[in-house]
Protein backbone atom coordinates (compact mmCIF):
# COMPACT_ATOMS: atom_id res chain seq x y z
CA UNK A 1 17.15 13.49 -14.43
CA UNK A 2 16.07 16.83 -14.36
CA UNK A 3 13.58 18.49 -12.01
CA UNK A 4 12.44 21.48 -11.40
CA UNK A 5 8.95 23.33 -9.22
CA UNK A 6 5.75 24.44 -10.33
CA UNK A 7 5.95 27.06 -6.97
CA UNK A 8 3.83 29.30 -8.26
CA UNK A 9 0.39 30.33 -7.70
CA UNK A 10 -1.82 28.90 -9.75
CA UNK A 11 -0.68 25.17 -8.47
CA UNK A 12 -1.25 26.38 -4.91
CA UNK A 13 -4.16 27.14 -5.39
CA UNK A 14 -5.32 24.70 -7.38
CA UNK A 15 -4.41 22.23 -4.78
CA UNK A 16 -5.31 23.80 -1.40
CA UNK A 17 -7.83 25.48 -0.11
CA UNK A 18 -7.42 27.32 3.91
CA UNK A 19 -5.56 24.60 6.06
CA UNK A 20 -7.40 23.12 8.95
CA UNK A 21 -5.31 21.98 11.70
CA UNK A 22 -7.49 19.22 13.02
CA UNK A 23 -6.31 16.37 14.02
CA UNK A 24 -8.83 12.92 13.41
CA UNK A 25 -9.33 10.40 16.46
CA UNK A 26 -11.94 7.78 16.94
CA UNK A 27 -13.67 5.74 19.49
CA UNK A 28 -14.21 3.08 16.68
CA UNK A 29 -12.27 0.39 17.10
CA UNK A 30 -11.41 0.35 12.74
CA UNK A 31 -12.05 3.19 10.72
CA UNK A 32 -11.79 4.50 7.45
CA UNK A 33 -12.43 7.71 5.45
CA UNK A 34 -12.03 7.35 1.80
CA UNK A 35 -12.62 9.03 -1.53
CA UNK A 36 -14.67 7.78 -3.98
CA UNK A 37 -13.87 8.99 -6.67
CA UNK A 38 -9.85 8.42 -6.66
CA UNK A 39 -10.53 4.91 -4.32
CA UNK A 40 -7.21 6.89 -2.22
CA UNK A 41 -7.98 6.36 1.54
CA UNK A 42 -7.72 9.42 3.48
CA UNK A 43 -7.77 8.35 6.83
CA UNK A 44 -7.57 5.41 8.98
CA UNK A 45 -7.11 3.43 11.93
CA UNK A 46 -6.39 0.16 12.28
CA UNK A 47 -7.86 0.04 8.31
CA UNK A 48 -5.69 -2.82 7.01
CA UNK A 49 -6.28 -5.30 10.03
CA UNK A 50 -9.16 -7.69 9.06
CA UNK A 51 -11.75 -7.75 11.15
CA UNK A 52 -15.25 -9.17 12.37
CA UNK A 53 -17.51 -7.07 9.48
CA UNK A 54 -21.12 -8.69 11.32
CA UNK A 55 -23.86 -7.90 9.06
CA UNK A 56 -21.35 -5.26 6.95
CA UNK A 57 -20.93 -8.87 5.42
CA UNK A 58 -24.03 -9.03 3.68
CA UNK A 59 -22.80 -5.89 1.09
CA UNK A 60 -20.70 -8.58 -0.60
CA UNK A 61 -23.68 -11.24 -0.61
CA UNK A 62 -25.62 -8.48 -2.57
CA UNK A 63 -22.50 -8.13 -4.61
CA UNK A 64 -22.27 -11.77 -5.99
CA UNK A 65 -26.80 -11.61 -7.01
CA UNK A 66 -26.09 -8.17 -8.18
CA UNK A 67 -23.02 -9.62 -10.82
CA UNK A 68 -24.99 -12.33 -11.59
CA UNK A 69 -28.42 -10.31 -12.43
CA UNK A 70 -25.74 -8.63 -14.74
CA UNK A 71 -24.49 -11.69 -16.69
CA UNK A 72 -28.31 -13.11 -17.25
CA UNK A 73 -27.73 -15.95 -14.91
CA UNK A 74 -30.51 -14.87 -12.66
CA UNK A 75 -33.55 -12.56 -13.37
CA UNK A 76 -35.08 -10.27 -10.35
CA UNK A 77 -38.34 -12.32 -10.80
CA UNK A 78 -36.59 -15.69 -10.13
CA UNK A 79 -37.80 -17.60 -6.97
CA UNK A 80 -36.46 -19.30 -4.59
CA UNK A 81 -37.86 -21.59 -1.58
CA UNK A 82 -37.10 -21.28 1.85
CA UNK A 83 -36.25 -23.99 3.44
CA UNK A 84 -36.18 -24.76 7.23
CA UNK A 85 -32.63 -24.25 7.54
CA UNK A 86 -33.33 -20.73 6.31
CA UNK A 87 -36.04 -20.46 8.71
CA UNK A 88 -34.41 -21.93 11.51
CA UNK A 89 -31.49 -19.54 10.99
CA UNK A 90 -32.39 -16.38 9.99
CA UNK A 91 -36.70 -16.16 10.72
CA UNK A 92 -38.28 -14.77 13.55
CA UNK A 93 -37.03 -17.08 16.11
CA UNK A 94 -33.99 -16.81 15.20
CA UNK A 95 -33.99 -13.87 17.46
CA UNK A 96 -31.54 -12.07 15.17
CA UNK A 97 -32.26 -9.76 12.11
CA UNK A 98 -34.92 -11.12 9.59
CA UNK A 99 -37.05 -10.36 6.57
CA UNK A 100 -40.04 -12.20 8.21
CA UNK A 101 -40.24 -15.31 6.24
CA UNK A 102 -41.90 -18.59 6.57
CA UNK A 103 -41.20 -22.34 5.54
CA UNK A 104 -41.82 -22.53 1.96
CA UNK A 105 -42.60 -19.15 0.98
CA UNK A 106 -41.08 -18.50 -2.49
CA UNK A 107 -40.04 -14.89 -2.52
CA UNK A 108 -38.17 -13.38 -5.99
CA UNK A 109 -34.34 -12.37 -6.50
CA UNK A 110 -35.53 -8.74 -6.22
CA UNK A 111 -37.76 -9.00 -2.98
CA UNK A 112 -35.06 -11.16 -1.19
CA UNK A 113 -32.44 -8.12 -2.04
CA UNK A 114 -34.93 -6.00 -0.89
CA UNK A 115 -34.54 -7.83 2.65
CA UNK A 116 -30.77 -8.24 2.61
CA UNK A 117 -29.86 -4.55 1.99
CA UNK A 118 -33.08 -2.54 3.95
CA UNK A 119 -33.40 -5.26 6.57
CA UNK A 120 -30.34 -6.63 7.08
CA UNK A 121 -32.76 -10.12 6.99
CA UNK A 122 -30.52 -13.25 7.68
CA UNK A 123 -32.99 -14.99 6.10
CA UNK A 124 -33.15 -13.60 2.74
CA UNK A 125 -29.03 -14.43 2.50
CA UNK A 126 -29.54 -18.09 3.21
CA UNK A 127 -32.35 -18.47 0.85
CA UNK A 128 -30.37 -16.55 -1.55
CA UNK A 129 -27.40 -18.65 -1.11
CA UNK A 130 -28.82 -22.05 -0.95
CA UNK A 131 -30.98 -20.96 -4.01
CA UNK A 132 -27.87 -20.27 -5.97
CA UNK A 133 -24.98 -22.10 -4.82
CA UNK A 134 -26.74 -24.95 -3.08
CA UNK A 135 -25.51 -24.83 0.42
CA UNK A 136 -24.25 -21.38 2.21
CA UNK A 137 -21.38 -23.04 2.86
CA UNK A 138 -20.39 -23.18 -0.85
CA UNK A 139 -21.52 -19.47 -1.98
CA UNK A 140 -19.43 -18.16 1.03
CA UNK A 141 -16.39 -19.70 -0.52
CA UNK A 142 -17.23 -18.09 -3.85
CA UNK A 143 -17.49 -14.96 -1.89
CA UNK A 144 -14.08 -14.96 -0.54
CA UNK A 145 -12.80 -16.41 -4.17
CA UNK A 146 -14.85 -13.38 -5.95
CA UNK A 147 -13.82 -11.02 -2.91
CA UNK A 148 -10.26 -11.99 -3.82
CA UNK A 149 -10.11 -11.38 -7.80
CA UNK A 150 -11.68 -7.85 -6.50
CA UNK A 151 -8.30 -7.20 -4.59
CA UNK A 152 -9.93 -7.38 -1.66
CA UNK A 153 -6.96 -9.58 0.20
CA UNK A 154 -8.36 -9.57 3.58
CA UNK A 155 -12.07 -10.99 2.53
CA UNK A 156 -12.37 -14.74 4.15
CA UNK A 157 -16.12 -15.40 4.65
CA UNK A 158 -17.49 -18.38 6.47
CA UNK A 159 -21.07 -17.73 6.01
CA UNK A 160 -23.35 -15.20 3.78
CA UNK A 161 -25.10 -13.49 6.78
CA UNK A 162 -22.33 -12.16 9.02
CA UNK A 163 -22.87 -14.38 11.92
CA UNK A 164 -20.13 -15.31 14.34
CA UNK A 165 -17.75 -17.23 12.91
CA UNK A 166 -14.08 -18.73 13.41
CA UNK A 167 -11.91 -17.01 10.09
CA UNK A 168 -14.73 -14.81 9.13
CA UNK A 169 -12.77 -11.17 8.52
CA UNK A 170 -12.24 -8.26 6.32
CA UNK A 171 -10.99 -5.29 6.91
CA UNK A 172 -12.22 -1.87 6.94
CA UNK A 173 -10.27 -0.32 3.89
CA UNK A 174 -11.58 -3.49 2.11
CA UNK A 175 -15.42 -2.91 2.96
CA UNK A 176 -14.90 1.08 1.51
CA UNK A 177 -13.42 -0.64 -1.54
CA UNK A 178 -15.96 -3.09 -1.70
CA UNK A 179 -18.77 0.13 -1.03
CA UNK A 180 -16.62 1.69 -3.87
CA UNK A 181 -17.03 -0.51 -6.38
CA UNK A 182 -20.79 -1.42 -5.57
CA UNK A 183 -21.51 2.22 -6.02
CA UNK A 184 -19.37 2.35 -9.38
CA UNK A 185 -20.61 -1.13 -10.95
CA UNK A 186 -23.89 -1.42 -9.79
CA UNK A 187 -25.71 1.98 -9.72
CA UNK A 188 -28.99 0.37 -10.66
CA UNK A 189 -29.05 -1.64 -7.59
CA UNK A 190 -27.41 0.49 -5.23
CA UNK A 191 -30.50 2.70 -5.01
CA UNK A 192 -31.93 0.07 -3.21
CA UNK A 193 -29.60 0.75 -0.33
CA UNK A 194 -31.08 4.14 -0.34
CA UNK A 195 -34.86 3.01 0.48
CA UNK A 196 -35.67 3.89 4.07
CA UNK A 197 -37.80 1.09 4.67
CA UNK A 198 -38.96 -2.12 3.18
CA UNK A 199 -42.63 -4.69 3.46
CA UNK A 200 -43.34 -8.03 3.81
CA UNK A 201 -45.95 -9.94 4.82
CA UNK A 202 -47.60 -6.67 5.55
CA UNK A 203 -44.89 -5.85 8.44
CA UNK A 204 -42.91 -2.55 7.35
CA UNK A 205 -39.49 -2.67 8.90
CA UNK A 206 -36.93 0.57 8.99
CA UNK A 207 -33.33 1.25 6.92
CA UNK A 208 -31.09 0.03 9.73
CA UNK A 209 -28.75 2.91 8.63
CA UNK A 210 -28.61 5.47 11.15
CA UNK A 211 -27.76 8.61 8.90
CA UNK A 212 -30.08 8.03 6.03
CA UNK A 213 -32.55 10.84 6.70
CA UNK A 214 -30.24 12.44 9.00
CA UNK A 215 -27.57 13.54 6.63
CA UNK A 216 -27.53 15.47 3.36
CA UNK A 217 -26.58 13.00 0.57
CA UNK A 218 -26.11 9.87 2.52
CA UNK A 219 -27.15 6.70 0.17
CA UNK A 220 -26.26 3.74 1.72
CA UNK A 221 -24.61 1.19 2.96
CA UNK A 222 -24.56 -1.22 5.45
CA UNK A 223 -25.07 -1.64 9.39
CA UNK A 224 -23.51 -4.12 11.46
CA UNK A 225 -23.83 -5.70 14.87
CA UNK A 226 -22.39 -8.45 16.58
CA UNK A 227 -21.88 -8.66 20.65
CA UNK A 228 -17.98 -9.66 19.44
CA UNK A 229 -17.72 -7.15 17.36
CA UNK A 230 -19.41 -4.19 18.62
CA UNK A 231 -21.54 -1.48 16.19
CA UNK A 232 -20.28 -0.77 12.50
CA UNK A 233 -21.47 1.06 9.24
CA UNK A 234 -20.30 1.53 6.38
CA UNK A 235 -22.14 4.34 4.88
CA UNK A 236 -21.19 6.98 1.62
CA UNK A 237 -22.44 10.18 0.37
CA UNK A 238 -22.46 12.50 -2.15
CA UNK A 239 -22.21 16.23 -1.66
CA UNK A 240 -21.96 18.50 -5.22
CA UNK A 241 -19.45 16.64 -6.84
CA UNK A 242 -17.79 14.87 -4.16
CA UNK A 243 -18.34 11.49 -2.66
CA UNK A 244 -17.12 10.15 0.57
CA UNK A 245 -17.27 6.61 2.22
CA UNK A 246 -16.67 5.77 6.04
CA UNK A 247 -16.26 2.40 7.83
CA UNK A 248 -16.15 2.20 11.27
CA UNK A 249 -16.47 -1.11 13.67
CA UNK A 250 -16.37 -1.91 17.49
CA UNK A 251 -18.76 0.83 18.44
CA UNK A 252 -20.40 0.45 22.20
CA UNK A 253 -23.76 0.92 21.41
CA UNK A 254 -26.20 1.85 18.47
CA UNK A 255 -26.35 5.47 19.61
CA UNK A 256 -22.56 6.02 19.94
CA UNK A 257 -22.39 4.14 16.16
CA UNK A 258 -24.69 7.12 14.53
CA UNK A 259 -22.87 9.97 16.48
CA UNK A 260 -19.55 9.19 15.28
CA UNK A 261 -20.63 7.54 12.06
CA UNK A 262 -22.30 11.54 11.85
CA UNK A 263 -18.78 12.96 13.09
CA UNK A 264 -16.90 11.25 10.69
CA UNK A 265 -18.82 11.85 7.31
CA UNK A 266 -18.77 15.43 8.35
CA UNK A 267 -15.12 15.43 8.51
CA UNK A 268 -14.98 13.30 5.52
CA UNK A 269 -16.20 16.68 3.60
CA UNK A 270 -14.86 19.29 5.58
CA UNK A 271 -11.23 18.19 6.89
CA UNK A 272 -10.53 16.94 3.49
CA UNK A 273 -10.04 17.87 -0.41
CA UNK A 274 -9.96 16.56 -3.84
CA UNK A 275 -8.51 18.46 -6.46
CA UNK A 276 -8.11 17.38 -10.50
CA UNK A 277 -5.31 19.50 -12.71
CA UNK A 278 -5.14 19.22 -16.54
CA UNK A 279 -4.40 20.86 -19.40
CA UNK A 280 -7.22 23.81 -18.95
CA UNK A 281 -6.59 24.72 -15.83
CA UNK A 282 -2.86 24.26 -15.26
CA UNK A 283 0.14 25.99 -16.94
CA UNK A 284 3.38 23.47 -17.32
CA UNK A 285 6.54 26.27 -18.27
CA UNK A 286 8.21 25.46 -21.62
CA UNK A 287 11.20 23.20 -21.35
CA UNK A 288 14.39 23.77 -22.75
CA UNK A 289 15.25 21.49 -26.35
CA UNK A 290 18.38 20.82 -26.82
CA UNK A 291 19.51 20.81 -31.25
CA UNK A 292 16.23 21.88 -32.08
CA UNK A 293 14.81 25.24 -34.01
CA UNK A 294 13.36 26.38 -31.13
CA UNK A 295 15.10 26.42 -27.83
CA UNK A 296 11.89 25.51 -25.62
CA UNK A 297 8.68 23.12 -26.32
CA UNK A 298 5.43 24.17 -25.19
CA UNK A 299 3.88 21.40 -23.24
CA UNK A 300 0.91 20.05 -21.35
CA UNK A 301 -0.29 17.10 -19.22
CA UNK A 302 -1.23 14.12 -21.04
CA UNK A 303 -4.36 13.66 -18.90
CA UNK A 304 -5.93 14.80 -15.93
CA UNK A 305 -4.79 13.82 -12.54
CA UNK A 306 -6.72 13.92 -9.51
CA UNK A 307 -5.39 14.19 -5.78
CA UNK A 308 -7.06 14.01 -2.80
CA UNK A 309 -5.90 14.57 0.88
CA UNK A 310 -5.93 16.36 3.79
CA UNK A 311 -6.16 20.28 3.56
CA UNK A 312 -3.35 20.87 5.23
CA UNK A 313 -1.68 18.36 3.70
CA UNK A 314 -2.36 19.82 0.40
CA UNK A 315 -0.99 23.06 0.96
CA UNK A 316 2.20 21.19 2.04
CA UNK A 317 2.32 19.30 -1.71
CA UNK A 318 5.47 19.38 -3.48
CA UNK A 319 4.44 20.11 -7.48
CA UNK A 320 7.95 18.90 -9.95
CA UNK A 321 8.00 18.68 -13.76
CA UNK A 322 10.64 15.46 -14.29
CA UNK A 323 12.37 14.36 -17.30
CA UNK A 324 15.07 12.85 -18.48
CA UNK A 325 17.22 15.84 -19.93
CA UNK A 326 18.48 17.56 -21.97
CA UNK A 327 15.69 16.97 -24.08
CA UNK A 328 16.91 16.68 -27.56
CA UNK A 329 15.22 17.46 -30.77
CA UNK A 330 13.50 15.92 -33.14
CA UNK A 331 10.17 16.48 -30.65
CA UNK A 332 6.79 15.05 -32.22
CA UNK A 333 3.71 17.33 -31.13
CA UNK A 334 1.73 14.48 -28.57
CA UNK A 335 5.04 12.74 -27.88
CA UNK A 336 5.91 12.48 -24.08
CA UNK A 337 8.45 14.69 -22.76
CA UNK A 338 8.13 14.68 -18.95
CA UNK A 339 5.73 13.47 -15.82
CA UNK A 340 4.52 15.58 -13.47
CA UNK A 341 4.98 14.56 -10.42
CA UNK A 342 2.89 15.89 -6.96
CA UNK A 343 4.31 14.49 -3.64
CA UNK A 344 1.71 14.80 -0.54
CA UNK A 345 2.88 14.77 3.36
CA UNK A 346 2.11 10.79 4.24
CA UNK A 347 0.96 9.49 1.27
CA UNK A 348 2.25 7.88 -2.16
CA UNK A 349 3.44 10.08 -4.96
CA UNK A 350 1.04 10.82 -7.64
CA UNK A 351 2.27 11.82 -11.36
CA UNK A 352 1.11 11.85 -14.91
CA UNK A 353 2.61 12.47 -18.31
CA UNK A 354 3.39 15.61 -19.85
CA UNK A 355 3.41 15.97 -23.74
CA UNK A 356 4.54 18.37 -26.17
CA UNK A 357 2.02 20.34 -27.39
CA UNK A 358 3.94 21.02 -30.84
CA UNK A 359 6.81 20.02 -33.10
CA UNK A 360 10.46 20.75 -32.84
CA UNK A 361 12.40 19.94 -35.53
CA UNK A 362 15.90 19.12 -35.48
CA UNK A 363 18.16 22.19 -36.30
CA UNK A 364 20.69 22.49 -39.06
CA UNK A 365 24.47 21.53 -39.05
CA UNK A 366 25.62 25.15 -37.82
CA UNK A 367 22.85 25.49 -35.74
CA UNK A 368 24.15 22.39 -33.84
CA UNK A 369 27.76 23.80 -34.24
CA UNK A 370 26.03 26.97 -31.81
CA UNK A 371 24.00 25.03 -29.52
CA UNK A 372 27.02 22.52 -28.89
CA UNK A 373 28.82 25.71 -28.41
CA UNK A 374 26.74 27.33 -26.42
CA UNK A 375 26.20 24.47 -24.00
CA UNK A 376 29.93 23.79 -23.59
CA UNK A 377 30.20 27.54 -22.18
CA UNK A 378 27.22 27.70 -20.12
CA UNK A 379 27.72 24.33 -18.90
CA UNK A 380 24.18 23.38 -20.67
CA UNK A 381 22.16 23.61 -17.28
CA UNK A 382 18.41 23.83 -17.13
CA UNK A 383 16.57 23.65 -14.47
């Protein structure tokens, strides 16, 4: 196996931009800063440990009515009836959060949304899950069961709402996938999480997302609050090209919740960096062919590859070209030749293919006489 370093310029500075020596703590209890675009988490604490998500819970309720809008089994103008249980729950005198409805009201698919996602309505998720799965108790498990082809391991949910209850976890790097792929799948619905307020019954009632409005880009997600728990949010932006997603949970209070929630999307853009290399804007150094009519092969990556980290992590990065060597000739323009390979301070190596961007064909018999020659006196290095 032969390696050798892209340590020159143009791979610095495709990768870093001026260091930043911060260091990232948090009052939050579980946190998470992750990319959108590459799904790579960029920071965390405590990200992997499930955990109470309170109303955070209800992102995967919309989830399951969004996929199933999708597949025709439910239209945005079917209704459903609330029932007493619903009522009894979620409604007014519940005490807890609630779209405002009443015993037998038939809202639509697309107004009870509407209350899950703007106001966090206990109400609407019972109706919505006794109006599709029959009981709550059954669409929770086909939460956790969806949750869990998703590759979200740590999903277990007991209920559709978010209330207390024994087993109901996730953890925090889970919620940012499952913001990640709402956001990807879903873009037609996840405008709704943008809204900053929503009607019914002629009461108006406020996004309980503390940054929308308050930050430049922010689009969503999802608050939650439980006295167990503490105060979470999962929120994401988008800033030029770049989008971010946060989690944090076990917050003291709803004020502390929207300063750090603030802190942390800020950092989320500033403290960290994606970069994407490919074929136009990086320069791979022709590698040496062994028996062929040329001595080197121009190549290229394959594809692009993204990499995202922390700035000063990135200026750290370790940039090899890898193959299996000597390469020999015959080389078929396209075929692949090598993987480049980019290895980032605390975090998993990233690589892609590298192809030859033209032929080599093999060389003639005294040509091979030379090279086999030539390689027993120099030893045939290249590196």
């Amino acid at each position: 196996m032969i390696r050798f370093f892209l340590a020159f310029f143009a791979v610095i500075a495709l990768l870093s931009s001026p260091a930043t020596a911060q260091t990232i703590e948090s009052e939050a209890s579980h946190a998470v800063i992750m990319d959108y675009a590459t799904g790579d988490v960029l920071w965390e604490k405590n990200g992997e440990e499930p955990m109470i998500p309170a109303s955070m819970t209800k992102m995967m309720t919309a989830h399951l009515v969004f996929d199933r809008i999708r597949t025709g089994e439910l239209s945005p103008t079917d209704r459903f009836t609330v029932s007493e249980n619903a009522w009894r729950k979620g409604g007014w005198a519940s005490g807890g959060s609630t779209m405002g409805l009443a015993v037998g009201d038939q809202p639509t698919v697309e107004e009870l949304l509407h209350g899950v996602i703007i106001l966090s309505g206990n109400d609407a998720c019972i109706v919505l899950a006794e109006g599709i799965s029959g009981t709550e108790e059954a669409f929770a498990r086909e939460m956790t069961a969806t949750a869990q082809r998703m590759g979200l391991t740590t999903a277990s949910f007991m209920n559709a709402t978010g209330l207390d209850d024994e087993g109901h976890r996730i953890s925090a790097e889970d919620l940012a996938r499952l913001a990640r792929l709402t956001i990807r799948d879903f873009p037609e619905f996840y405008e709704i999480y943008a809204q900053g307020s929503y009607e019914w019954r002629g009461i108006s009632q406020p996004n309980r997302n503390p940054l929308l409005g308050r930050m430049d880009g922010v689009d969503g997600l999802k608050t939650g609050h439980l006295e167990i728990s503490g105060y979470g949010l999962t929120a994401s932006a988008q800033r030029g090209e770049d989008r971010r997603i946060i989690v944090i949970n076990g917050m003291p209070s709803e004020n502390a919740r929207a300063q750090e929630a603030e802190r942390l999307m800020r950092l989320a853009f500033s403290a960290f960096e994606t970069r994407t290399l490919s074929a136009d804007n990086l320069v791979i150094p022709p590698i040496p062919v062994w028996m062929g009519e040329s001595e080197f092969v121009d190549a290229e990556l394959a594809e692009p590859i993204t990499v995202s980290g922390m700035k000063r992590a990135l200026v750290e990065a370790k940039v090899e070209v890898v193959y299996d060597g000597p390469l020999e000739a015959p080389i078929s323009a396209g075929d692949t030749i090598a993987r480049l390979v980019i290895t980032i301070p605390d975090k998993d190596e990233v690589s892609a293919p590298i192809v030859a961007r033209e032929s080599i064909a093999r060389t003639g018999f005294f040509g091979r006489v030379l090279d086999g020659l030539n390689r027993m006196i120099t030893g045939g290095g290249s590196s």
